[in-house]
PDB file of N, CA and C in Angstrom:
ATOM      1  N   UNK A   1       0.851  -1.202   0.000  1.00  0.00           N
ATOM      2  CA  UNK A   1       0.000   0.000   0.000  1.00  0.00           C
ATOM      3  C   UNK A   1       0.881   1.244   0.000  1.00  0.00           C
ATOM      4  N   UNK A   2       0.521   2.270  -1.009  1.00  0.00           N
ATOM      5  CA  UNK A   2       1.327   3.326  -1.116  1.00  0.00           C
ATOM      6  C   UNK A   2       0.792   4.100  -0.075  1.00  0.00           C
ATOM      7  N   UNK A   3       1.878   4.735   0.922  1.00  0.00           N
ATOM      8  CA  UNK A   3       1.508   5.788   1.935  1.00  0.00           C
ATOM      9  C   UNK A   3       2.680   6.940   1.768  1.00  0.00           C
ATOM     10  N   UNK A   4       2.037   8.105   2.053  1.00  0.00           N
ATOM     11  CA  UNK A   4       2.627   9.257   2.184  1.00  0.00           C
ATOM     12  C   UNK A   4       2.309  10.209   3.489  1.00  0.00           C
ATOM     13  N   UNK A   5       3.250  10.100   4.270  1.00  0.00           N
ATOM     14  CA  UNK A   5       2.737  10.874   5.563  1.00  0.00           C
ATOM     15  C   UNK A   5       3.535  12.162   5.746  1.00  0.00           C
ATOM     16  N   UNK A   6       2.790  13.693   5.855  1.00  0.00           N
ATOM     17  CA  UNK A   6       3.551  14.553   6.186  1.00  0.00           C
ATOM     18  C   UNK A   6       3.902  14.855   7.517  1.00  0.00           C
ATOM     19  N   UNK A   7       4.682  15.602   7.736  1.00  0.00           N
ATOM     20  CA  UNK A   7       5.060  16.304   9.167  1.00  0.00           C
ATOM     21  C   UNK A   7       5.745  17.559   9.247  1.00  0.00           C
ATOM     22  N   UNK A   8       5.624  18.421  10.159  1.00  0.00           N
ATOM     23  CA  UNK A   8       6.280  19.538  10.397  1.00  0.00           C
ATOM     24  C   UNK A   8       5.683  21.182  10.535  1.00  0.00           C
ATOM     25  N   UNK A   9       4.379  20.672  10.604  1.00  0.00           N
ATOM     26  CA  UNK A   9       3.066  21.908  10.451  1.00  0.00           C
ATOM     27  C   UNK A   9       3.583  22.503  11.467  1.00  0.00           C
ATOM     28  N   UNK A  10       2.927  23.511  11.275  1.00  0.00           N
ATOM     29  CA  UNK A  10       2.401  24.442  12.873  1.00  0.00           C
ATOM     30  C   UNK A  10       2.496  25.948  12.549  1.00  0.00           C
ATOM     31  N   UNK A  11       2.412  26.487  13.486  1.00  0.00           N
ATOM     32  CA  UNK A  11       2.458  27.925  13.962  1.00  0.00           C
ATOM     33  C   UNK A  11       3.434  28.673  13.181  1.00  0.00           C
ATOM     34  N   UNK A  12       3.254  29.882  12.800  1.00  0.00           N
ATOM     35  CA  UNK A  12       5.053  30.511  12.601  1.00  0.00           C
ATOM     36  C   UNK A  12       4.489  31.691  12.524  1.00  0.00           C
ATOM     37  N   UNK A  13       5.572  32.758  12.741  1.00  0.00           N
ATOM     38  CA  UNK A  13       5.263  34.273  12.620  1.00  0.00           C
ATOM     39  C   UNK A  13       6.068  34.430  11.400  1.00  0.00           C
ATOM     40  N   UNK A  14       5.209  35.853  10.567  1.00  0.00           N
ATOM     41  CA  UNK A  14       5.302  36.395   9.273  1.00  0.00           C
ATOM     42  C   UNK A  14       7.222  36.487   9.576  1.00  0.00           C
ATOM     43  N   UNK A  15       7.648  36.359   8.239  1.00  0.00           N
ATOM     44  CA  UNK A  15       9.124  35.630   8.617  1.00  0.00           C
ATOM     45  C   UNK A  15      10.036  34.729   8.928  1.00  0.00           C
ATOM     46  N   UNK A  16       8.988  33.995   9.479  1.00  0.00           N
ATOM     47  CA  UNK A  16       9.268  32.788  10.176  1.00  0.00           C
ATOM     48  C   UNK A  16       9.835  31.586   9.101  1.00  0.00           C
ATOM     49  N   UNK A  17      10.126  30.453   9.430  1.00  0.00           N
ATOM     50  CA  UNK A  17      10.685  29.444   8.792  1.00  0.00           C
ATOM     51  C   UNK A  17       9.689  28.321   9.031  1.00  0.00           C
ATOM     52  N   UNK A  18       9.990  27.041   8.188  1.00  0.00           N
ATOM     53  CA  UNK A  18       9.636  25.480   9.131  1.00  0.00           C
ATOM     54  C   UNK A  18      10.069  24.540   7.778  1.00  0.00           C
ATOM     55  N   UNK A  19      10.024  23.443   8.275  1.00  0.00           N
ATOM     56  CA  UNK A  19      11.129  22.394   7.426  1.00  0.00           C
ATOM     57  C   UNK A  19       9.572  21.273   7.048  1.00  0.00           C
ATOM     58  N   UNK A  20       8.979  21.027   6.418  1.00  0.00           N
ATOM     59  CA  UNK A  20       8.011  20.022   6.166  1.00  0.00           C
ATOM     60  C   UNK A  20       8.821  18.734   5.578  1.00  0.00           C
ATOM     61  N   UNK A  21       8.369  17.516   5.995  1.00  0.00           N
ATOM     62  CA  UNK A  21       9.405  16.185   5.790  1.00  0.00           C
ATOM     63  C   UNK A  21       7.813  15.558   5.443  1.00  0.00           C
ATOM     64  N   UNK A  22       7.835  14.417   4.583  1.00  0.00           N
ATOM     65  CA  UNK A  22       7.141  13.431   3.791  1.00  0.00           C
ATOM     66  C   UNK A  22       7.796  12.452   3.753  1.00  0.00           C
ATOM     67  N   UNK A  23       7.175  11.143   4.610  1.00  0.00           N
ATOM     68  CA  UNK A  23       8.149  10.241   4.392  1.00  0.00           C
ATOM     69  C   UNK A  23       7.158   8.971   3.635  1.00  0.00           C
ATOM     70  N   UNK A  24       7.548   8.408   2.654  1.00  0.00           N
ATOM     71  CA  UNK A  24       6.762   7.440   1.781  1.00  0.00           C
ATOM     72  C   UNK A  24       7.450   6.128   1.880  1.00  0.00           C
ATOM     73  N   UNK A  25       6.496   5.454   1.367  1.00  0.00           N
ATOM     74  CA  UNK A  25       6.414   3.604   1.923  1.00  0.00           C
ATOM     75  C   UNK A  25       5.481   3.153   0.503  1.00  0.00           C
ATOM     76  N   UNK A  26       5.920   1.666   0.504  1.00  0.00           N
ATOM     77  CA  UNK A  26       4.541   1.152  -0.377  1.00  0.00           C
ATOM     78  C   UNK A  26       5.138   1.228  -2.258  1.00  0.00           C
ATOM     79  N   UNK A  27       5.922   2.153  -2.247  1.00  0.00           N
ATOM     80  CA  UNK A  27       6.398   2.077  -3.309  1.00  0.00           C
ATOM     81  C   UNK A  27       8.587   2.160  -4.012  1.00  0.00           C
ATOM     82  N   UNK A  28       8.971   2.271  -4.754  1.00  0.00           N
ATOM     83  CA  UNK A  28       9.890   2.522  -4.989  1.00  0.00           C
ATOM     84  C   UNK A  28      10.179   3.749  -4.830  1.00  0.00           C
ATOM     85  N   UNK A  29      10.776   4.798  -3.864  1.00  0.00           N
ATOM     86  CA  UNK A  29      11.116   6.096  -3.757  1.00  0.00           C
ATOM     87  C   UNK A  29      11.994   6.703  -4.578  1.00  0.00           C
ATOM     88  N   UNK A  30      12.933   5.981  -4.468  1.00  0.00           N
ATOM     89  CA  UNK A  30      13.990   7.047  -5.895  1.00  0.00           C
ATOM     90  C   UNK A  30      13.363   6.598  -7.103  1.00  0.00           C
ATOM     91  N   UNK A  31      12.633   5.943  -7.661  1.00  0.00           N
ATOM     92  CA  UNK A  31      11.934   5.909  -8.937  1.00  0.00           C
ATOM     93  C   UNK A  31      10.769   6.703  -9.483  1.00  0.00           C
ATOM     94  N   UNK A  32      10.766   7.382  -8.176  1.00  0.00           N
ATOM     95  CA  UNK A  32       9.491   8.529  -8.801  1.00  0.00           C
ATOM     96  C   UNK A  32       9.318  10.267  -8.179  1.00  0.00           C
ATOM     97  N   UNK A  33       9.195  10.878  -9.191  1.00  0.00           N
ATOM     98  CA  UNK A  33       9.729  12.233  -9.084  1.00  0.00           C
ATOM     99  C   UNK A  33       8.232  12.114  -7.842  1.00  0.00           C
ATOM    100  N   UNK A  34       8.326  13.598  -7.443  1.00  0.00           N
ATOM    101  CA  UNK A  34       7.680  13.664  -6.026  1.00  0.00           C
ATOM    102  C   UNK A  34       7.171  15.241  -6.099  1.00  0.00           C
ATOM    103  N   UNK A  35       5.950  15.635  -5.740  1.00  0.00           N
ATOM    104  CA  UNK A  35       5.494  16.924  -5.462  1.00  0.00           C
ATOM    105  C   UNK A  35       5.108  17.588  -4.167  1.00  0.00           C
ATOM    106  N   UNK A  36       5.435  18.824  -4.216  1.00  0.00           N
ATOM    107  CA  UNK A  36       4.237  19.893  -2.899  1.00  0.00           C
ATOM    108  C   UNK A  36       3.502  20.420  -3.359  1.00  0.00           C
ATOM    109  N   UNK A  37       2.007  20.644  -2.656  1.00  0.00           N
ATOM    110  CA  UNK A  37       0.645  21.253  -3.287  1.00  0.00           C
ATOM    111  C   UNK A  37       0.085  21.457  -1.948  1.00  0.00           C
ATOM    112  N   UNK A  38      -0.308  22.584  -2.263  1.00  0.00           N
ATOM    113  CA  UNK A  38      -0.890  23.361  -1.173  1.00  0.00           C
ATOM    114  C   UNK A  38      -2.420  23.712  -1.121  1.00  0.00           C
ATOM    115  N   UNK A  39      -3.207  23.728  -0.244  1.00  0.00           N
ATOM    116  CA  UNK A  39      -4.559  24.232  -0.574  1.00  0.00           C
ATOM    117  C   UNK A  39      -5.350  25.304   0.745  1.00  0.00           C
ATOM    118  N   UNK A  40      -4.794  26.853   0.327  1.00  0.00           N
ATOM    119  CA  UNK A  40      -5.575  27.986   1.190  1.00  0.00           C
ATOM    120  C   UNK A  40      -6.496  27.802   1.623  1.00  0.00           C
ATOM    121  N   UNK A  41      -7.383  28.268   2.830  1.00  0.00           N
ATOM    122  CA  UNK A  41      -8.671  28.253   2.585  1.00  0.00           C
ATOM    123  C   UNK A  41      -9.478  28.904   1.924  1.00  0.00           C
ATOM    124  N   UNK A  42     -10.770  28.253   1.486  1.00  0.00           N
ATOM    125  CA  UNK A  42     -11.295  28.973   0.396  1.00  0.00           C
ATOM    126  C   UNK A  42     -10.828  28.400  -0.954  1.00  0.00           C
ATOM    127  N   UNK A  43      -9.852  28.090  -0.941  1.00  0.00           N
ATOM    128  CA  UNK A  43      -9.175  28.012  -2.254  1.00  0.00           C
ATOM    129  C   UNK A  43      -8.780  26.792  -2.935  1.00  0.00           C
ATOM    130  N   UNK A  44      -8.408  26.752  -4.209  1.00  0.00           N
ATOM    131  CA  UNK A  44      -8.278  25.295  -4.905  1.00  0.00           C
ATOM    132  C   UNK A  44      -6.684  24.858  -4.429  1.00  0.00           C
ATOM    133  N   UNK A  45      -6.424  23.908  -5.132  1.00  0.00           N
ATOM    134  CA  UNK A  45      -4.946  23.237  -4.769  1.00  0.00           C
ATOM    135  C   UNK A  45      -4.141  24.218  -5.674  1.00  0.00           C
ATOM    136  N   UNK A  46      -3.022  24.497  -5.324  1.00  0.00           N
ATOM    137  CA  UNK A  46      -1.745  25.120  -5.852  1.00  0.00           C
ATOM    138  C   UNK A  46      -0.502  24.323  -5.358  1.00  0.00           C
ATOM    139  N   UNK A  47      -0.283  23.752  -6.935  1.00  0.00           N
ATOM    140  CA  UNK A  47       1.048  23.043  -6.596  1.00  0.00           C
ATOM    141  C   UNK A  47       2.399  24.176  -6.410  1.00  0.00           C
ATOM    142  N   UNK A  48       2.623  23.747  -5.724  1.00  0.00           N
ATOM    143  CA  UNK A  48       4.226  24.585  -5.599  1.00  0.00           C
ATOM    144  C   UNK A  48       5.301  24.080  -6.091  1.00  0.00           C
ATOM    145  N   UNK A  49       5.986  22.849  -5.892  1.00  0.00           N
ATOM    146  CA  UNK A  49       7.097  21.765  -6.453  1.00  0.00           C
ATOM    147  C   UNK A  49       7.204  21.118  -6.754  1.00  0.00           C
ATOM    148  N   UNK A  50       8.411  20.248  -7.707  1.00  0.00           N
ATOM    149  CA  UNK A  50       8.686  19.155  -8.166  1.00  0.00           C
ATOM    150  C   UNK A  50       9.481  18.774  -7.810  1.00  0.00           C
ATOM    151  N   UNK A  51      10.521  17.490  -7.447  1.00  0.00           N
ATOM    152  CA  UNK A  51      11.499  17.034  -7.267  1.00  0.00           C
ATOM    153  C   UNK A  51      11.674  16.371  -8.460  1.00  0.00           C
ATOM    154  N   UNK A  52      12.785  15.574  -9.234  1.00  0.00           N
ATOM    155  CA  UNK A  52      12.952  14.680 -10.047  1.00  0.00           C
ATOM    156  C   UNK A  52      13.406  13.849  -9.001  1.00  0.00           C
ATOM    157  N   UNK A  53      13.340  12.603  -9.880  1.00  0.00           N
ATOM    158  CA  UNK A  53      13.514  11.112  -8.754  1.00  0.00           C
ATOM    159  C   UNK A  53      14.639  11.447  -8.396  1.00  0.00           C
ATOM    160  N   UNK A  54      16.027  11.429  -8.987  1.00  0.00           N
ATOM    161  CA  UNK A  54      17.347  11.823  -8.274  1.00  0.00           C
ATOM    162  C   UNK A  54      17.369  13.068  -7.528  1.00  0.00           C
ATOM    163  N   UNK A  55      16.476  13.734  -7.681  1.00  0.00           N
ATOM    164  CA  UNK A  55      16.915  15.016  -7.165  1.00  0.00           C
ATOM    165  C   UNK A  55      17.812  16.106  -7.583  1.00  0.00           C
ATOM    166  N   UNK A  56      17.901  15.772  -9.280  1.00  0.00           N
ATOM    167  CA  UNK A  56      18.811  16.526  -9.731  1.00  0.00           C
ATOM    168  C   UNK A  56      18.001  17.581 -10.481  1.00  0.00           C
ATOM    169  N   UNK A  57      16.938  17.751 -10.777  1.00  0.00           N
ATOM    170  CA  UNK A  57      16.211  18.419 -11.306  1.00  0.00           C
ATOM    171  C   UNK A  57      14.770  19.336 -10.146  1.00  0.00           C
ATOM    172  N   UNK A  58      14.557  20.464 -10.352  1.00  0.00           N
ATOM    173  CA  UNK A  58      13.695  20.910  -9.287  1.00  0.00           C
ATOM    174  C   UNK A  58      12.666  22.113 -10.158  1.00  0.00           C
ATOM    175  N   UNK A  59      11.765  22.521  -9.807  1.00  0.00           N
ATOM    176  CA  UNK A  59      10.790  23.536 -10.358  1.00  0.00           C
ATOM    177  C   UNK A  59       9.833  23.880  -8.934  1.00  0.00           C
ATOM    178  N   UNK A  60      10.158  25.302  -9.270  1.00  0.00           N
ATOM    179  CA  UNK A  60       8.808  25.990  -8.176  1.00  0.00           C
ATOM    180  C   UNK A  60       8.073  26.588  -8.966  1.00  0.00           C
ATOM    181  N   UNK A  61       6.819  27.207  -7.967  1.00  0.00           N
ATOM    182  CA  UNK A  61       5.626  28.336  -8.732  1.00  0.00           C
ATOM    183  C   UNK A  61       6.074  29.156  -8.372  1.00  0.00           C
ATOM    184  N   UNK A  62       5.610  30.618  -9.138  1.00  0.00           N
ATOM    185  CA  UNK A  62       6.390  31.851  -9.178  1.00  0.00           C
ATOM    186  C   UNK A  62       6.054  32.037  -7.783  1.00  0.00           C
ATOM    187  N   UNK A  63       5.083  31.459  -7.272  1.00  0.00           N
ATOM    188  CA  UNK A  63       4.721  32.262  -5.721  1.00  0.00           C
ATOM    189  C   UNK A  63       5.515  32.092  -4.471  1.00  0.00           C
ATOM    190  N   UNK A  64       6.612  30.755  -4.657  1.00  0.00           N
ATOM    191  CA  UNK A  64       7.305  29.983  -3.990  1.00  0.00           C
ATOM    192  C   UNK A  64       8.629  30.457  -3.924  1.00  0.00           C
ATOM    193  N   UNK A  65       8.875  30.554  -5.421  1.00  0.00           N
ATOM    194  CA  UNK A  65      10.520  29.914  -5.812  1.00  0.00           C
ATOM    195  C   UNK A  65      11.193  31.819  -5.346  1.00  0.00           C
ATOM    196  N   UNK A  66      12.208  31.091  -4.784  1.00  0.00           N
ATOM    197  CA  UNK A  66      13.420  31.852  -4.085  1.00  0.00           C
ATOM    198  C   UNK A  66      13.339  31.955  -2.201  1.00  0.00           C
ATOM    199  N   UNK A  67      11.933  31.341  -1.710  1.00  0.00           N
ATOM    200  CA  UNK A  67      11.582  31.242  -0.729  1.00  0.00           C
ATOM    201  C   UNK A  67      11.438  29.573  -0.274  1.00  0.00           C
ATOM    202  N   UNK A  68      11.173  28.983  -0.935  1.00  0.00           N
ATOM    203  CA  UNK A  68      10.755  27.421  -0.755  1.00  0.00           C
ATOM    204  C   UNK A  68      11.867  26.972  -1.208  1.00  0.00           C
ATOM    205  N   UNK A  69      12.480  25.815  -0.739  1.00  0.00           N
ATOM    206  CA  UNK A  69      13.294  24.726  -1.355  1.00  0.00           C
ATOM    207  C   UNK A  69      12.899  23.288  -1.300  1.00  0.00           C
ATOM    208  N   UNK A  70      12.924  22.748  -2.023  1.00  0.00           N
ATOM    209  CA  UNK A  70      12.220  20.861  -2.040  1.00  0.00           C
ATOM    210  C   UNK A  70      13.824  20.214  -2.165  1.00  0.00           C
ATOM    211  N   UNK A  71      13.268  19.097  -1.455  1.00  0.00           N
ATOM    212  CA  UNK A  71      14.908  17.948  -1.455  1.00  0.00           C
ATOM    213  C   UNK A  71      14.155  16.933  -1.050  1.00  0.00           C
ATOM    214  N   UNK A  72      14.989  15.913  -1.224  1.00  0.00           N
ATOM    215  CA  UNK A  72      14.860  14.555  -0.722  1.00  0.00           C
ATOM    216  C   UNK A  72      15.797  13.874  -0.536  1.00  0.00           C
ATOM    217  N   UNK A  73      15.493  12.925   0.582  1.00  0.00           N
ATOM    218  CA  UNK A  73      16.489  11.547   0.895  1.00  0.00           C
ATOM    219  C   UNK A  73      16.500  10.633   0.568  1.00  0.00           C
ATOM    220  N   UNK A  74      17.152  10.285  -0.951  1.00  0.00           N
ATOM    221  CA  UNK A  74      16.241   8.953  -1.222  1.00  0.00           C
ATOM    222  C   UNK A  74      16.590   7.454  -0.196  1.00  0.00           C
ATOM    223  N   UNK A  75      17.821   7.457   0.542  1.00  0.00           N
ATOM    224  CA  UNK A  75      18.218   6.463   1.229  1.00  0.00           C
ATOM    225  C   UNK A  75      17.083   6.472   2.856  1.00  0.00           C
ATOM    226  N   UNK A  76      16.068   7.562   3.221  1.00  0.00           N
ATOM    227  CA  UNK A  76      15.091   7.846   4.225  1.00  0.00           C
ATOM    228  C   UNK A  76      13.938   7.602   3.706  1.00  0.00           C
ATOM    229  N   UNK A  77      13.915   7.644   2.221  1.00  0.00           N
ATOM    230  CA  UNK A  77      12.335   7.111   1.808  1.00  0.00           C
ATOM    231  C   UNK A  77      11.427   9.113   2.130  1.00  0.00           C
ATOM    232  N   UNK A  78      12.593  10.018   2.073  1.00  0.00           N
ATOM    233  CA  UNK A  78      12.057  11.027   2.737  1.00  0.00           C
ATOM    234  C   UNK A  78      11.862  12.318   1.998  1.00  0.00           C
ATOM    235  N   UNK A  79      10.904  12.945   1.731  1.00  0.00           N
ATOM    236  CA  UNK A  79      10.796  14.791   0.649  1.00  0.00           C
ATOM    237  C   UNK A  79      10.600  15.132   2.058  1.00  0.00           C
ATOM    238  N   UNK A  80      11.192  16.962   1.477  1.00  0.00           N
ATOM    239  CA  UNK A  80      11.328  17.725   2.539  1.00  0.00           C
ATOM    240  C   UNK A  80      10.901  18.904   1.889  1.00  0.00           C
ATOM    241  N   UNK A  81      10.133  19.875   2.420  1.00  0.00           N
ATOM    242  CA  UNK A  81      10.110  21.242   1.955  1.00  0.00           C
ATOM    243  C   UNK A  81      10.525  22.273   2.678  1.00  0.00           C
ATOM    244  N   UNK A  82      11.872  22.682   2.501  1.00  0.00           N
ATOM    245  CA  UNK A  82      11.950  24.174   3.537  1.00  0.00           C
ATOM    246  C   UNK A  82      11.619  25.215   3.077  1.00  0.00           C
ATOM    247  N   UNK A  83      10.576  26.240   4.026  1.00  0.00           N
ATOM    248  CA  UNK A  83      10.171  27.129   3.854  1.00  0.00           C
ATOM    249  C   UNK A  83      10.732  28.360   4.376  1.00  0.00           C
ATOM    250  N   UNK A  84      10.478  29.500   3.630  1.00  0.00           N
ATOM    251  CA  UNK A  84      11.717  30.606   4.425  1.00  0.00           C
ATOM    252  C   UNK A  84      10.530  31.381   3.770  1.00  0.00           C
ATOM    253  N   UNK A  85      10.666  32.797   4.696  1.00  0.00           N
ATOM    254  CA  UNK A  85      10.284  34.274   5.100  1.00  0.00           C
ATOM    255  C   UNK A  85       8.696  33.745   4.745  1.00  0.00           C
ATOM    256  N   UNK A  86       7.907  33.563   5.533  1.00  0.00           N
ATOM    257  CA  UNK A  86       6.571  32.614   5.796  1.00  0.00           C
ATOM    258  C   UNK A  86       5.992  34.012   5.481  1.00  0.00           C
ATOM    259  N   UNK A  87       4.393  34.274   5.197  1.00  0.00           N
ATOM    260  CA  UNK A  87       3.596  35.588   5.093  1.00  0.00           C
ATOM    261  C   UNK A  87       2.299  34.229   5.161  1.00  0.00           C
ATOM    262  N   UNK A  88       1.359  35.460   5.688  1.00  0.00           N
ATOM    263  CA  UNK A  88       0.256  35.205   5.952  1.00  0.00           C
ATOM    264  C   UNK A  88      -0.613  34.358   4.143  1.00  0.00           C
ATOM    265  N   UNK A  89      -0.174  34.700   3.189  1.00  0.00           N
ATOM    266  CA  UNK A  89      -0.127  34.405   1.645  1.00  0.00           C
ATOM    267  C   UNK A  89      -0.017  32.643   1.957  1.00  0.00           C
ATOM    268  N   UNK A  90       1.233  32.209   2.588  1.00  0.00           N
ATOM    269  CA  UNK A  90       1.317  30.744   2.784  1.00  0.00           C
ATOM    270  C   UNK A  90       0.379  29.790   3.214  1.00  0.00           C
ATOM    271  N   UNK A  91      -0.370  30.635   4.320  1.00  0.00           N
ATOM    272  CA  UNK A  91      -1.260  29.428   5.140  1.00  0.00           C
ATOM    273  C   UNK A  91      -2.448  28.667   4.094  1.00  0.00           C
ATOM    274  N   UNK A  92      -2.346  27.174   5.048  1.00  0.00           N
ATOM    275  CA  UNK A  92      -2.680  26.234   4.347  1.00  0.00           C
ATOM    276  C   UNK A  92      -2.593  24.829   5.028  1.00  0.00           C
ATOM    277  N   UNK A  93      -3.521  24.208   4.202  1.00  0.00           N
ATOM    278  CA  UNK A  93      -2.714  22.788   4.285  1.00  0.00           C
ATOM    279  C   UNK A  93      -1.913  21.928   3.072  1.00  0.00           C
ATOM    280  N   UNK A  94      -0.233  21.640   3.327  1.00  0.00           N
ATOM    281  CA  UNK A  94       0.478  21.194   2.918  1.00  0.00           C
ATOM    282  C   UNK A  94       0.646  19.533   2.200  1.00  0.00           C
ATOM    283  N   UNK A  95       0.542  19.364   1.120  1.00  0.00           N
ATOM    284  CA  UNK A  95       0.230  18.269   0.701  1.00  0.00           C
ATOM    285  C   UNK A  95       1.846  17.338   0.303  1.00  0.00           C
ATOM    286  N   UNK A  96       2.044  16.408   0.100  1.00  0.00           N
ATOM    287  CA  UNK A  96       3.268  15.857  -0.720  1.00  0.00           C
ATOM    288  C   UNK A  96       2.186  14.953  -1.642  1.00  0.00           C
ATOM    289  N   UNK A  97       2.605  14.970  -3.020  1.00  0.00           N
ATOM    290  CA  UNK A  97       1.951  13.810  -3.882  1.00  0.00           C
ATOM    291  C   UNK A  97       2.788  13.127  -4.720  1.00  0.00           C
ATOM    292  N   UNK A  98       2.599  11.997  -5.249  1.00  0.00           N
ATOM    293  CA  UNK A  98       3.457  11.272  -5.863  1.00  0.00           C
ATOM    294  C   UNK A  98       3.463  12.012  -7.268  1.00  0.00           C
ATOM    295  N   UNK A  99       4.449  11.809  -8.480  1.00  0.00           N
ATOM    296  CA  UNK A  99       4.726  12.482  -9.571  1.00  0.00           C
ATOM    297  C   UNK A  99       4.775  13.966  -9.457  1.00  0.00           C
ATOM    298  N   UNK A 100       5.182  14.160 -10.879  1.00  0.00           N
ATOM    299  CA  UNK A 100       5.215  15.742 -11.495  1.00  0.00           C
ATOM    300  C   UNK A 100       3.999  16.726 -11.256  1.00  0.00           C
ATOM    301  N   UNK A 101       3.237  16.234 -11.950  1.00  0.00           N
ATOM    302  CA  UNK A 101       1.393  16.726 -12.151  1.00  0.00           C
ATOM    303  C   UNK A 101       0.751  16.213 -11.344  1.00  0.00           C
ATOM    304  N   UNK A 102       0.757  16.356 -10.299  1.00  0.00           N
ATOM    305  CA  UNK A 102      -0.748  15.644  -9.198  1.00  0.00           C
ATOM    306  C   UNK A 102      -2.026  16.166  -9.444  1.00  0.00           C
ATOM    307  N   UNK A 103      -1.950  17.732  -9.751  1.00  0.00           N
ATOM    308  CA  UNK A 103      -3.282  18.677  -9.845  1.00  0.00           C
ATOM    309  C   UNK A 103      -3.543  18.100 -10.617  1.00  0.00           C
ATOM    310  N   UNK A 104      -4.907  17.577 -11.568  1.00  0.00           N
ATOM    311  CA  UNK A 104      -5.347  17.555 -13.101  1.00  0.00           C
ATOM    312  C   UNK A 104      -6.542  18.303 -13.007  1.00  0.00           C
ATOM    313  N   UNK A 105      -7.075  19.324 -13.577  1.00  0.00           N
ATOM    314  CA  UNK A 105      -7.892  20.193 -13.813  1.00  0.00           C
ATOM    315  C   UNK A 105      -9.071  20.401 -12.400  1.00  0.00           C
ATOM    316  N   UNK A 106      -7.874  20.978 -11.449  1.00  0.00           N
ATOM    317  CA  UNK A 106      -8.041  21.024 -10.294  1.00  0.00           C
ATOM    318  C   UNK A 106      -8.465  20.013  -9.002  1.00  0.00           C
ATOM    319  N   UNK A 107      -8.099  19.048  -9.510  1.00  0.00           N
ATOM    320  CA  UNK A 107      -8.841  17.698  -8.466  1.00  0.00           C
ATOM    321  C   UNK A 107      -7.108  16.657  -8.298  1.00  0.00           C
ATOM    322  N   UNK A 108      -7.011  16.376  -7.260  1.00  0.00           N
ATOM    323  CA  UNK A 108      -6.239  14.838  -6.947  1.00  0.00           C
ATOM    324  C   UNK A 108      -5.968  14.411  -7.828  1.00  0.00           C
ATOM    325  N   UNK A 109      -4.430  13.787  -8.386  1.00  0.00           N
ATOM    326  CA  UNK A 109      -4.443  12.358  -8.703  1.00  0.00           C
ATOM    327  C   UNK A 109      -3.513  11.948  -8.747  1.00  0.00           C
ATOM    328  N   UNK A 110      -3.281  10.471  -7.802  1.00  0.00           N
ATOM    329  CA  UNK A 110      -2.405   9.607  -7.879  1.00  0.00           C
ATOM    330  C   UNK A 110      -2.576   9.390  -6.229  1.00  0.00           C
ATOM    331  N   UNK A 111      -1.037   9.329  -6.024  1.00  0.00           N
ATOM    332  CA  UNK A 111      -1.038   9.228  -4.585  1.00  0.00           C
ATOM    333  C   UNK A 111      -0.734  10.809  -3.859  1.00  0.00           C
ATOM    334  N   UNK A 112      -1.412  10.769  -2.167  1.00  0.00           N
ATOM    335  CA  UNK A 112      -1.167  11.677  -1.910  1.00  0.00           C
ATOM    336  C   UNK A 112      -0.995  11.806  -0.336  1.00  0.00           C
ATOM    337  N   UNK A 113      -0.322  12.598   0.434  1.00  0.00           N
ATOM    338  CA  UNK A 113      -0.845  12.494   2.028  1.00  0.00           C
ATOM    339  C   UNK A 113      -1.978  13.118   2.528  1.00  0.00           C
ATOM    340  N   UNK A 114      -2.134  13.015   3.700  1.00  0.00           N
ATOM    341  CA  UNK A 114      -3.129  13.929   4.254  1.00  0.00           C
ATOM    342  C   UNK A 114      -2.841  15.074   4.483  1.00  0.00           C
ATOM    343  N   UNK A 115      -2.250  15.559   4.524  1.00  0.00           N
ATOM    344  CA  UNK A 115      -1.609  16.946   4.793  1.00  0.00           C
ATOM    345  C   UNK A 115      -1.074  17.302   5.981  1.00  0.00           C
ATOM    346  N   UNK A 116      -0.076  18.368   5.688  1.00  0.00           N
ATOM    347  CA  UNK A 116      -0.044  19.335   7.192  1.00  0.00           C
ATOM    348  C   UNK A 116      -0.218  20.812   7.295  1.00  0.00           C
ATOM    349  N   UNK A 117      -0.944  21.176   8.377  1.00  0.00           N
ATOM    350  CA  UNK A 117      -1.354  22.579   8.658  1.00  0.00           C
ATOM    351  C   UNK A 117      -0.345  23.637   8.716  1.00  0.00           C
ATOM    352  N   UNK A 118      -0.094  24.250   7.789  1.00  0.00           N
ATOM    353  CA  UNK A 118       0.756  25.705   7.918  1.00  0.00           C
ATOM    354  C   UNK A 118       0.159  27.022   8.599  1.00  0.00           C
ATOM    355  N   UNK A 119      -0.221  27.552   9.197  1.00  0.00           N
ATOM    356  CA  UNK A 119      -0.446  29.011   9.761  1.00  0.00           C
ATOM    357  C   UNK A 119       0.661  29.871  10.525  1.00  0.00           C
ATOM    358  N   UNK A 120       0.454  30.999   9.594  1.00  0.00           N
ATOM    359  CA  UNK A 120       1.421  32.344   9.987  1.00  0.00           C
ATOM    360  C   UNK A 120       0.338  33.198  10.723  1.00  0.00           C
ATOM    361  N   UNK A 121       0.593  33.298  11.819  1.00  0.00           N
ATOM    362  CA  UNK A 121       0.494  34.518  12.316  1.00  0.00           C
ATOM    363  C   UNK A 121       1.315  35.355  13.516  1.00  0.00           C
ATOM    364  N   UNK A 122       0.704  36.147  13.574  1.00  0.00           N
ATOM    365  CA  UNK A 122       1.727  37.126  14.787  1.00  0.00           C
ATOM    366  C   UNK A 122       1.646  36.564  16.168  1.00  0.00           C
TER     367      UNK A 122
END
């Protein structure tokens, strides 16, 4: 059974940092590129990242990139997202999904976790 479990939610003030870790089971990990997708409230899913399976390849959304970084361990079975200079814009819940494209015309697909809770505030 493919599982994807996140960790590392919580609290942070505007500025603030936090490290989100995804650790997956159930399938081959370095054989498959890996995503972050986020969903505001109110709001639809917004993917933010890609990993390539090695990790040699990476892509953010303009809303992310120079603030977010994605990595992985492939010897931990583990994606990580560090987040830097947090704004109230971030909050959410934090998704990891398996492949490139998880969104397809705004809905799920493939594998995915349950998420974790991001909130910035003061």
């Amino acid at each position: 059974e493919v599982q994807l479990v996140e960790s590392g939610g919580g609290v942070v003030q505007p500025g603030g940092s936090l490290r989100l870790s995804c650790e997956a089971s159930g399938f081959t990990f370095d054989s498959r590129a890996m995503s972050w997708v986020r969903q505001a409230p109110g709001k639809g899913l917004e993917w933010l990242s890609y990993i390539s399976n090695g990790g040699l390849s990476t892509d953010y959304a303009d809303s992310v990139r120079g603030r977010f970084t994605v990595s992985r361990d492939n010897a931990k079975n583990t994606l990580y997202l560090q987040m830097t200079n947090l704004t109230t814009e971030d909050i959410g819940v934090y998704y990891c999904a398996r492949n490139r494209s998880p969104v397809v015309a705004g809905k799920k697909v493939g594998a995915w976790g349950q998420g974790t809770q991001v909130t910035v505030s003061a």
